[in-house]
Structure formats: C-alpha cells, structure tokens
C-alpha atoms as a PDB file:
ATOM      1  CA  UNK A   1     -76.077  57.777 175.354  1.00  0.00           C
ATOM      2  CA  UNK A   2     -75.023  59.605 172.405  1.00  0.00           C
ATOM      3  CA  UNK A   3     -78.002  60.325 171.073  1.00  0.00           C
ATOM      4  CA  UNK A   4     -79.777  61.419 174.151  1.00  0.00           C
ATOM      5  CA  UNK A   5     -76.677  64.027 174.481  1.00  0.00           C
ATOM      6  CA  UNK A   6     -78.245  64.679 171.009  1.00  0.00           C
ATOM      7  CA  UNK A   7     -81.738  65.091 171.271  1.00  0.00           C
ATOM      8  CA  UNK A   8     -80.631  67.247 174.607  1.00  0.00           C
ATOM      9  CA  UNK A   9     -79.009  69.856 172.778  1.00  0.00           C
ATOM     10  CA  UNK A  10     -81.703  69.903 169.846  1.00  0.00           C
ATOM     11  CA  UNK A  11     -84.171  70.622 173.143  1.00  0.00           C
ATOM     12  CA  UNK A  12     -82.266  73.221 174.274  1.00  0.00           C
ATOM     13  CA  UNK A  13     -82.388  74.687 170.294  1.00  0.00           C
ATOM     14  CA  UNK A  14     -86.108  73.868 170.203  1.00  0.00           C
ATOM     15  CA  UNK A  15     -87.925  75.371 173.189  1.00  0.00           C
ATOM     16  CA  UNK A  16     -91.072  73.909 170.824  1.00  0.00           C
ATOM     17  CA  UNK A  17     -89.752  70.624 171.202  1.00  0.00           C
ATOM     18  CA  UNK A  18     -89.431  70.596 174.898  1.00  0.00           C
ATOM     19  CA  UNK A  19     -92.959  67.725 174.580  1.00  0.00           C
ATOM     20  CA  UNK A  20     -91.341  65.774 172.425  1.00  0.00           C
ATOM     21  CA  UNK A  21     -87.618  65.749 174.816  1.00  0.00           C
ATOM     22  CA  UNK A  22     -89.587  65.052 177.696  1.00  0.00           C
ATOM     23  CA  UNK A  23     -91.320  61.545 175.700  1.00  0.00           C
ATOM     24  CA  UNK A  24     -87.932  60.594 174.546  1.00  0.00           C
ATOM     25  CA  UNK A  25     -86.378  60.839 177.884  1.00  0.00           C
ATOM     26  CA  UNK A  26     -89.510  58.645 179.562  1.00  0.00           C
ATOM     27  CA  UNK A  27     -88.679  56.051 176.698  1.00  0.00           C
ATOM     28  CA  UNK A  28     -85.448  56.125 176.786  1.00  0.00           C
ATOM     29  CA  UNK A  29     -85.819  55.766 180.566  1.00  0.00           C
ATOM     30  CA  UNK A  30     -88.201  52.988 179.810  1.00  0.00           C
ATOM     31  CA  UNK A  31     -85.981  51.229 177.788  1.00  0.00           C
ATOM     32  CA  UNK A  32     -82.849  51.194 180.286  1.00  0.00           C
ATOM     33  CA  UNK A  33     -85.247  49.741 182.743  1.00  0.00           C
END
C-alpha cells in the first residue's frame, strides 16, 4: 500500500500523469482482486 500512497502523491505532483495514476490504480485494483 506503500507505493500506491506513492504513486498518489507523484499524481497529485504530475497533473500530466493523472493517465498513467488512473492505470496503476485499475491494476493495482486488479491485482487485489
């Protein structure tokens, strides 16, 4: 869960990056399922 706290913030730095926080949230969503 660290590292999703991670690439949260680094979204919140990166409005350019909101794409690639939205894919890593559906895998990482993926992979808890």
């Amino acid at each position: 869960m660290n590292e999703a706290m991670n690439t949260s913030e680094i979204g919140v730095q990166k409005p350019d990056s909101a794409s690639a926080k939205l894919c890593h949230f559906i895998n990482y969503f993926l992979v808890v399922c």
